[in-house]
PDB file of N, CA and C in Angstrom:
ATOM      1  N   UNK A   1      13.992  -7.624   7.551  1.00  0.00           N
ATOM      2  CA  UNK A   1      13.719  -6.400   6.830  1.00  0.00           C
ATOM      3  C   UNK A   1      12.281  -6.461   6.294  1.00  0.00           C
ATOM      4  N   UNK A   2      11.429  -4.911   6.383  1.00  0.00           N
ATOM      5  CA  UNK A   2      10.417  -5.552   6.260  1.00  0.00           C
ATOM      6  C   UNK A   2       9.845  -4.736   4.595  1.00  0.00           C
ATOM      7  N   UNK A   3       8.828  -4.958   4.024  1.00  0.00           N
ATOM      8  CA  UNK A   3       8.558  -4.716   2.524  1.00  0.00           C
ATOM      9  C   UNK A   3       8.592  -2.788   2.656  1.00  0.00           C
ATOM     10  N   UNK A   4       8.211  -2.163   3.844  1.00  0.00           N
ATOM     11  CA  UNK A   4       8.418  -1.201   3.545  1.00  0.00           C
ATOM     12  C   UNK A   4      10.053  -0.642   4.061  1.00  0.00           C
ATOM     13  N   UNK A   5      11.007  -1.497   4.699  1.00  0.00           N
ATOM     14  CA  UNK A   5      12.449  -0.830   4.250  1.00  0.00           C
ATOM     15  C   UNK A   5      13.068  -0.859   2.766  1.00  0.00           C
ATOM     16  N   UNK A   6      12.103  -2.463   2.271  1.00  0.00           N
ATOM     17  CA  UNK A   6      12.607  -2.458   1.396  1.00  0.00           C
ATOM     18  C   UNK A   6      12.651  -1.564   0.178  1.00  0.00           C
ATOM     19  N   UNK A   7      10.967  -0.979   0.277  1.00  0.00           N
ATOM     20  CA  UNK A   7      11.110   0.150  -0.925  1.00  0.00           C
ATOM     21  C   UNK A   7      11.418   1.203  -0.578  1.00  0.00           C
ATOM     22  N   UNK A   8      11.893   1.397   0.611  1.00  0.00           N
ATOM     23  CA  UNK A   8      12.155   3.215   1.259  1.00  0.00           C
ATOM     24  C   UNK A   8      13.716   2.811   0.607  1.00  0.00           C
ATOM     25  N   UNK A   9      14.921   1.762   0.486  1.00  0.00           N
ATOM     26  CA  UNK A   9      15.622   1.484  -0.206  1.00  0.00           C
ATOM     27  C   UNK A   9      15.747   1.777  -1.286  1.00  0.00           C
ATOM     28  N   UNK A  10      15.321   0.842  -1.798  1.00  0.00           N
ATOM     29  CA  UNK A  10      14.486   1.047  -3.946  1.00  0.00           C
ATOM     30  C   UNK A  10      14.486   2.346  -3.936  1.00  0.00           C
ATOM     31  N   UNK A  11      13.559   3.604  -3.142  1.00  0.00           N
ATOM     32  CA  UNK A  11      13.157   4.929  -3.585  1.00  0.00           C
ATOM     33  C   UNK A  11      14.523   5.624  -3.214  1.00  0.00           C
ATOM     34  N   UNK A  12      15.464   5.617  -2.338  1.00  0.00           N
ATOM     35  CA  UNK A  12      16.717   6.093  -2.281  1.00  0.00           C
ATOM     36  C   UNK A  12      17.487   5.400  -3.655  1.00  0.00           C
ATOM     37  N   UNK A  13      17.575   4.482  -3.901  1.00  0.00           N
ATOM     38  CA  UNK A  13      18.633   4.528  -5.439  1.00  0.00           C
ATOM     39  C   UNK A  13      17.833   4.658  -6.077  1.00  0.00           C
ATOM     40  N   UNK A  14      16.743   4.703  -6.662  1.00  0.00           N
ATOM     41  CA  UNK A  14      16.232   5.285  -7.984  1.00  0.00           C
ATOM     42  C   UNK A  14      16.377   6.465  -7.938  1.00  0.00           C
ATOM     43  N   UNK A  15      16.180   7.568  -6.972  1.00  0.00           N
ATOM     44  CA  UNK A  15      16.442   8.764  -6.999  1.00  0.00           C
ATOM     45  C   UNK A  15      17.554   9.105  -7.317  1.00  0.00           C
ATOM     46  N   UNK A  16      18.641   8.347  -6.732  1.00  0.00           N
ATOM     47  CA  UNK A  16      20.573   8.822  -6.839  1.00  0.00           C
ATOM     48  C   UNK A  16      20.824   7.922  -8.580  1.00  0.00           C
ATOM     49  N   UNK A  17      20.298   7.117  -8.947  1.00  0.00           N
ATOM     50  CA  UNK A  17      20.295   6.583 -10.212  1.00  0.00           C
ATOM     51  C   UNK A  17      20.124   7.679 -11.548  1.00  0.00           C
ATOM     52  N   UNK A  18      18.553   8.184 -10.721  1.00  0.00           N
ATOM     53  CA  UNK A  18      18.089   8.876 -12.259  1.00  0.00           C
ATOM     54  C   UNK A  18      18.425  10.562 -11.784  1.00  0.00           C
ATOM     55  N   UNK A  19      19.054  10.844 -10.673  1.00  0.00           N
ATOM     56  CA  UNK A  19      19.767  12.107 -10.576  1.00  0.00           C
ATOM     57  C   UNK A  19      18.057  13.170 -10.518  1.00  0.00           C
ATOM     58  N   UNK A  20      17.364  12.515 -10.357  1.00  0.00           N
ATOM     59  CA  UNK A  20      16.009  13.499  -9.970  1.00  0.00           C
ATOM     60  C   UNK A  20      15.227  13.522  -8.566  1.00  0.00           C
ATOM     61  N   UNK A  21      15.217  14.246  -7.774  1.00  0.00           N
ATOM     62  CA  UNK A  21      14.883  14.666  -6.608  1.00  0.00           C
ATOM     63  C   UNK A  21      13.028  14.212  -6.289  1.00  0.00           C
ATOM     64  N   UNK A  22      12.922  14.861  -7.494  1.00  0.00           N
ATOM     65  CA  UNK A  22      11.418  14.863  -7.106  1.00  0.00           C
ATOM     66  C   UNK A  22      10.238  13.861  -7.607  1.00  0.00           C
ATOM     67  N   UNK A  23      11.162  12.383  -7.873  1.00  0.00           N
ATOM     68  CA  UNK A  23      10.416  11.674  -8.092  1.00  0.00           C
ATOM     69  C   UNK A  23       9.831  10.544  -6.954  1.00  0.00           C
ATOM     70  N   UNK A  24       8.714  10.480  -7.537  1.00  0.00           N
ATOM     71  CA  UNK A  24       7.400   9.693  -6.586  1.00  0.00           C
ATOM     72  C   UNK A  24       7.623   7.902  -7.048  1.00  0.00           C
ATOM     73  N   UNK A  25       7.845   7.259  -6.199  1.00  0.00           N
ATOM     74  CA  UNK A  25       8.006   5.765  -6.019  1.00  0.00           C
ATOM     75  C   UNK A  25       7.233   5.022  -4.858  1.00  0.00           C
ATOM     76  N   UNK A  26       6.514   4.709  -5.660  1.00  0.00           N
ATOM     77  CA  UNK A  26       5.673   3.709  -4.579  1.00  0.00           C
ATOM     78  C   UNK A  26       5.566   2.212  -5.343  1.00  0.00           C
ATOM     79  N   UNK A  27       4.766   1.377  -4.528  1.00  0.00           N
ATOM     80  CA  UNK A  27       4.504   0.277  -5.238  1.00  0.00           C
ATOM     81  C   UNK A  27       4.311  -0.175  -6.179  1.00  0.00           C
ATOM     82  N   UNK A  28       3.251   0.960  -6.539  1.00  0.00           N
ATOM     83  CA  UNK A  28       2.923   0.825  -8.608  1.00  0.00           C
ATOM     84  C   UNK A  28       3.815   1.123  -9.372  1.00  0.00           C
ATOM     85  N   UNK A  29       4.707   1.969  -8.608  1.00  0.00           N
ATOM     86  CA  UNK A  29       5.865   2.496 -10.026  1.00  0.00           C
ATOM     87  C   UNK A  29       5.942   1.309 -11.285  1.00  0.00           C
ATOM     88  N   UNK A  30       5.803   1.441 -11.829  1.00  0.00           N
ATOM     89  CA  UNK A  30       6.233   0.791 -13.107  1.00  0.00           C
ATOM     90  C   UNK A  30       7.507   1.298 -13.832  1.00  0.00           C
ATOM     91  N   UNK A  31       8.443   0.332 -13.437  1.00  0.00           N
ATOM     92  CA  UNK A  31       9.941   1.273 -13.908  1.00  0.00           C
ATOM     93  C   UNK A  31      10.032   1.937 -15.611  1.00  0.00           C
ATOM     94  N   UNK A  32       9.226   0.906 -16.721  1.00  0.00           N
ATOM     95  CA  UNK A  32       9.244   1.826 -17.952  1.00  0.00           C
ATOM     96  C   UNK A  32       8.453   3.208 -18.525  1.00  0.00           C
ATOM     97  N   UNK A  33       7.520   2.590 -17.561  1.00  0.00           N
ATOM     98  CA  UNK A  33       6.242   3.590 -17.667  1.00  0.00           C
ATOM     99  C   UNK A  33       6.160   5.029 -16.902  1.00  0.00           C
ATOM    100  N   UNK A  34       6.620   4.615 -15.671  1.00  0.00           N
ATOM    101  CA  UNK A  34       6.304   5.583 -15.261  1.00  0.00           C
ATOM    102  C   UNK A  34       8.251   6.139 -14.527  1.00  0.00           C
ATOM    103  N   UNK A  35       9.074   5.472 -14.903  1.00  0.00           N
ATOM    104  CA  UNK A  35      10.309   5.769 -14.681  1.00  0.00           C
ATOM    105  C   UNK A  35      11.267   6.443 -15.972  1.00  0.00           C
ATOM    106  N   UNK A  36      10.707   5.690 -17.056  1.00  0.00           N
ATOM    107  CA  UNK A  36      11.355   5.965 -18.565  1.00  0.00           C
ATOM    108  C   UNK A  36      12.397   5.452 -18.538  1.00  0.00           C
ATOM    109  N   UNK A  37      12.613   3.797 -17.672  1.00  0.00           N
ATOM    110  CA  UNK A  37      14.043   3.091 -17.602  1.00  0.00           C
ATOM    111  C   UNK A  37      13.778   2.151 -19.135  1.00  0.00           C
ATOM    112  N   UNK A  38      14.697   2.285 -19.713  1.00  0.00           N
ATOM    113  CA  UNK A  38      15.001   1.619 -20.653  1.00  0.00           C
ATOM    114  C   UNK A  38      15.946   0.447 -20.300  1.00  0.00           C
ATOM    115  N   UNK A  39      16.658  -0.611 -21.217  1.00  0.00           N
ATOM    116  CA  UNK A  39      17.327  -1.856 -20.683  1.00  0.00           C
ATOM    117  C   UNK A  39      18.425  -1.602 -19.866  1.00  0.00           C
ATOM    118  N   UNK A  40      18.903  -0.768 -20.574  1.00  0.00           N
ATOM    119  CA  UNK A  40      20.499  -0.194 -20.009  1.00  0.00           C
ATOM    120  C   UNK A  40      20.364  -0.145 -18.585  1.00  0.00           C
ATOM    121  N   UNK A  41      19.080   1.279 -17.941  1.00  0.00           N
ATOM    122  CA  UNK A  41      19.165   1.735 -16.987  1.00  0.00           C
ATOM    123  C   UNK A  41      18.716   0.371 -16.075  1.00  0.00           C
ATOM    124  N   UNK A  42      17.311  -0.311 -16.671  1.00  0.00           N
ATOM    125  CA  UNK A  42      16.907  -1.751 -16.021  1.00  0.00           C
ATOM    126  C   UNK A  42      18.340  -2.526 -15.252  1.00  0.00           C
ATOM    127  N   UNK A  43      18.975  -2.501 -16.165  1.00  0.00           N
ATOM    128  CA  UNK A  43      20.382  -3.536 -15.825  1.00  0.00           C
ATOM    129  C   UNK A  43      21.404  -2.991 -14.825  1.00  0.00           C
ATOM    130  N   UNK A  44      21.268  -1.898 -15.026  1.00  0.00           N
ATOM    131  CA  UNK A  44      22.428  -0.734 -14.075  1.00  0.00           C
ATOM    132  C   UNK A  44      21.669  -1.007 -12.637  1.00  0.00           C
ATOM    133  N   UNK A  45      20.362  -0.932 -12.520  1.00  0.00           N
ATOM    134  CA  UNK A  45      19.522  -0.987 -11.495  1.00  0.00           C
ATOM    135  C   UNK A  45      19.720  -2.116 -10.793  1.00  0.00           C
ATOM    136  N   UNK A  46      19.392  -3.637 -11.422  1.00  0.00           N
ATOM    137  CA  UNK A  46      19.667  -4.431 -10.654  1.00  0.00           C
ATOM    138  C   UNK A  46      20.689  -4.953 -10.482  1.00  0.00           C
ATOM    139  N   UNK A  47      22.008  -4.304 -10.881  1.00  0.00           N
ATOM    140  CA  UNK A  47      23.682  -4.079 -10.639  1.00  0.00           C
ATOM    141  C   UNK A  47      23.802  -3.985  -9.004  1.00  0.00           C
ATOM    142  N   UNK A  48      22.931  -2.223  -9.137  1.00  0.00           N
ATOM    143  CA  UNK A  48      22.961  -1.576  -7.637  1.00  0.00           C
ATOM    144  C   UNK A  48      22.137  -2.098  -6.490  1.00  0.00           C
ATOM    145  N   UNK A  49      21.125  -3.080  -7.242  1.00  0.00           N
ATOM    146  CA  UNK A  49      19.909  -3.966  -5.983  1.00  0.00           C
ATOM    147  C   UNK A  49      20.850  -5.157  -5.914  1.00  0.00           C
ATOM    148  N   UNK A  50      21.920  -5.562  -6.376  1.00  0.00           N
ATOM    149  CA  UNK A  50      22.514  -6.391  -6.053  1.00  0.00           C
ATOM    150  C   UNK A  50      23.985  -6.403  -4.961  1.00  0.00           C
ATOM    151  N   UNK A  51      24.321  -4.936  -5.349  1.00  0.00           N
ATOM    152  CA  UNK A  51      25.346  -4.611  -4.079  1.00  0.00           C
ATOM    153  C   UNK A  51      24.480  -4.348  -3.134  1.00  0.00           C
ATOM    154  N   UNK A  52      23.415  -3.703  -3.124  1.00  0.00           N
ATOM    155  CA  UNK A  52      22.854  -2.938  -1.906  1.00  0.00           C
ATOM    156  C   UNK A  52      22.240  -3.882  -0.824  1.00  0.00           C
ATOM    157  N   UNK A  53      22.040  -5.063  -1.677  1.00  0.00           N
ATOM    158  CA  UNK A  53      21.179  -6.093  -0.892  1.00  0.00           C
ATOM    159  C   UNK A  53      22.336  -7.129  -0.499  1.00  0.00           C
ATOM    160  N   UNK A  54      23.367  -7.247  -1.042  1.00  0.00           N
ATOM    161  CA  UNK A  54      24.166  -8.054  -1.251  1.00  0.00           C
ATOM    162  C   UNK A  54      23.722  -9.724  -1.461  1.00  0.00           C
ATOM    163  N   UNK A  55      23.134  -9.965  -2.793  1.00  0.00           N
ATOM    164  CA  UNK A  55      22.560 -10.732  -3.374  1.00  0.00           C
ATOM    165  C   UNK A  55      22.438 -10.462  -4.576  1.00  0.00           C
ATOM    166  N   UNK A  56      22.793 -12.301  -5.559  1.00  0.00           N
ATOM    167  CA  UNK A  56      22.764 -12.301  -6.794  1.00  0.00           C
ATOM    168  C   UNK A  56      21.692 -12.043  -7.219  1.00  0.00           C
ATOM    169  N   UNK A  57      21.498 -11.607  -8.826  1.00  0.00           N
ATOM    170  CA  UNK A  57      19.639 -11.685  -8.707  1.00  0.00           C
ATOM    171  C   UNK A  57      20.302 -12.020 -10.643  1.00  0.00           C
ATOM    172  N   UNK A  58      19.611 -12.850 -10.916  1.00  0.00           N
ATOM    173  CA  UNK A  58      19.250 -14.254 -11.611  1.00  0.00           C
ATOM    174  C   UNK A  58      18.298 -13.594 -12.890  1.00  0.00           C
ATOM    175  N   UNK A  59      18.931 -13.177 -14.375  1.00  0.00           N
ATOM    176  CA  UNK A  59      17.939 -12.152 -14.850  1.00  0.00           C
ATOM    177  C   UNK A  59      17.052 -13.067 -15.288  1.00  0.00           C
ATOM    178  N   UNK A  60      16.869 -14.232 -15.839  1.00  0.00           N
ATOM    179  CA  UNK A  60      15.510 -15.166 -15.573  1.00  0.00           C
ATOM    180  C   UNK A  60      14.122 -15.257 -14.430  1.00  0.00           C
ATOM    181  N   UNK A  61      14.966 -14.676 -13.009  1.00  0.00           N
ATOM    182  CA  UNK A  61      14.021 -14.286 -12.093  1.00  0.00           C
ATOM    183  C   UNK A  61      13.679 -12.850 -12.154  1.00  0.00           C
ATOM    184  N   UNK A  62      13.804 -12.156 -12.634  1.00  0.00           N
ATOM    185  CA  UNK A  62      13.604 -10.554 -12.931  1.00  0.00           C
ATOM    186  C   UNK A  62      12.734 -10.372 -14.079  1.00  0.00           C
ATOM    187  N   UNK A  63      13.144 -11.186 -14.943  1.00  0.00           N
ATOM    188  CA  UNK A  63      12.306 -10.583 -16.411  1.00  0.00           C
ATOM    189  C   UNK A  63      11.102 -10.515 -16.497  1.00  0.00           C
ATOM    190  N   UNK A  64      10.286 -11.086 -15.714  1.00  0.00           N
ATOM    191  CA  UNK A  64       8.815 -10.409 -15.821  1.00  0.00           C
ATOM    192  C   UNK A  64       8.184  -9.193 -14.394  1.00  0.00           C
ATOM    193  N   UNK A  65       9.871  -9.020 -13.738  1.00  0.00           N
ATOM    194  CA  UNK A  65       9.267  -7.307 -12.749  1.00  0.00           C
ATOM    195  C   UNK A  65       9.179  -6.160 -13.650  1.00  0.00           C
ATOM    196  N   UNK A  66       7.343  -6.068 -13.483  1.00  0.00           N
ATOM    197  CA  UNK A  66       7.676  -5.003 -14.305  1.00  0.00           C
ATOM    198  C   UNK A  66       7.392  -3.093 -13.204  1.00  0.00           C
ATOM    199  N   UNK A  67       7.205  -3.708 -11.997  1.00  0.00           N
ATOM    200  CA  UNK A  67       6.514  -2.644 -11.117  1.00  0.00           C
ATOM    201  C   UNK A  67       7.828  -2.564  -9.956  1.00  0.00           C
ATOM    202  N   UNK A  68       7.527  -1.435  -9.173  1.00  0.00           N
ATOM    203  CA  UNK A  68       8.750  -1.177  -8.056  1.00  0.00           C
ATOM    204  C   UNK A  68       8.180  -2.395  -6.892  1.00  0.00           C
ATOM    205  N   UNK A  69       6.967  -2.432  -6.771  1.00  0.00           N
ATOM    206  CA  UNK A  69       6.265  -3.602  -5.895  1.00  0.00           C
ATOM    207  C   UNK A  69       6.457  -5.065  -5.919  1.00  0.00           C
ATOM    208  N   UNK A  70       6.240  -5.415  -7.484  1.00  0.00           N
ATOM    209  CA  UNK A  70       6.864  -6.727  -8.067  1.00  0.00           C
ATOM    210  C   UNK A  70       8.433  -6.761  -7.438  1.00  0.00           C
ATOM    211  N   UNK A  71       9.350  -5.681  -7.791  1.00  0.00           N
ATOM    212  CA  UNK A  71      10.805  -6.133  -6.923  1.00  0.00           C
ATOM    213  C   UNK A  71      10.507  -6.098  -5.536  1.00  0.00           C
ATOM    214  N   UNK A  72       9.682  -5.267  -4.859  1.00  0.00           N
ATOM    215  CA  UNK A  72       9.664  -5.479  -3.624  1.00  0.00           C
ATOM    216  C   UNK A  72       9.597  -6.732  -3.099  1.00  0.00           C
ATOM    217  N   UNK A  73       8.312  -7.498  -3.307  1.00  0.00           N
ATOM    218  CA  UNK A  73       8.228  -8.576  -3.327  1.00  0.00           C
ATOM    219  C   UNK A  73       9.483  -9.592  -3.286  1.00  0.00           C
ATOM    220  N   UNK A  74       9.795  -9.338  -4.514  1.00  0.00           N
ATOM    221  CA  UNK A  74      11.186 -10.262  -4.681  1.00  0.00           C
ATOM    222  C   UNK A  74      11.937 -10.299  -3.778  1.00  0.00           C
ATOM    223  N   UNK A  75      12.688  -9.193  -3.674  1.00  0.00           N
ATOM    224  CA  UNK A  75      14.108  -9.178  -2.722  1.00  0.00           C
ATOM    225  C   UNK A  75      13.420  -9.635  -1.258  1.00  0.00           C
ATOM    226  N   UNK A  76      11.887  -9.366  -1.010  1.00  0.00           N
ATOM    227  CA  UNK A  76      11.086  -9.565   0.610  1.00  0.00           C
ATOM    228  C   UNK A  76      11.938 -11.143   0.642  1.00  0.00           C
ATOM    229  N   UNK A  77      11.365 -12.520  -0.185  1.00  0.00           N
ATOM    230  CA  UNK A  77      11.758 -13.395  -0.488  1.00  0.00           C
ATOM    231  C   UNK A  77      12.897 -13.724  -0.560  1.00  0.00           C
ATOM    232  N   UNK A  78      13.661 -13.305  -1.236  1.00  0.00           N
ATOM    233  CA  UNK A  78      14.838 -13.526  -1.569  1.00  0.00           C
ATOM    234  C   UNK A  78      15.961 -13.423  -0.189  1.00  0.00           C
ATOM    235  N   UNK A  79      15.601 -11.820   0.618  1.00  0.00           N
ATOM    236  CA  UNK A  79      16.074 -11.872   2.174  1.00  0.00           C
ATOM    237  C   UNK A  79      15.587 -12.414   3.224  1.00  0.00           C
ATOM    238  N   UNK A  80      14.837 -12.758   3.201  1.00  0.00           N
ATOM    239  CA  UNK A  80      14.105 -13.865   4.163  1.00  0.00           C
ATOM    240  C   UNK A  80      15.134 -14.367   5.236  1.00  0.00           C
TER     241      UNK A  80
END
């Protein structure tokens, strides 16, 4: 899988997550900044990157993603 299935992924559940159509996700996204995810939604998120990928994800390895790119990255790794 390659970094761009992975965020054409990411940009399909953030959209069905935050129930908004017309949002823009690319690499920079910054999920607080420019998403308005707070912890709750943070956690719900990598709930659903964890069925979708089917992989644990370790919130010690997460806590400093703060961009949609930074997870990209990750899960690139992580599915290897």
């Amino acid at each position: 899988m390659t970094k761009e299935d992975i965020l054409a992924k990411m940009q399909k559940m953030i959209v069905e997550q935050l129930g908004e159509d017309d949002i823009e996700v690319t690499m920079d996204t910054n999920f607080k900044d420019d998403l308005g995810a707070d912890s709750i939604t943070l956690t719900e998120f990598v709930i659903n990157v964890e069925d979708e990928f089917d992989l644990e994800i370790l919130d010690e390895e997460v806590e400093d993603v703060r961009t949609m790119g930074q997870m990209v990255d990750y899960l690139y790794e992580k599915t290897k």
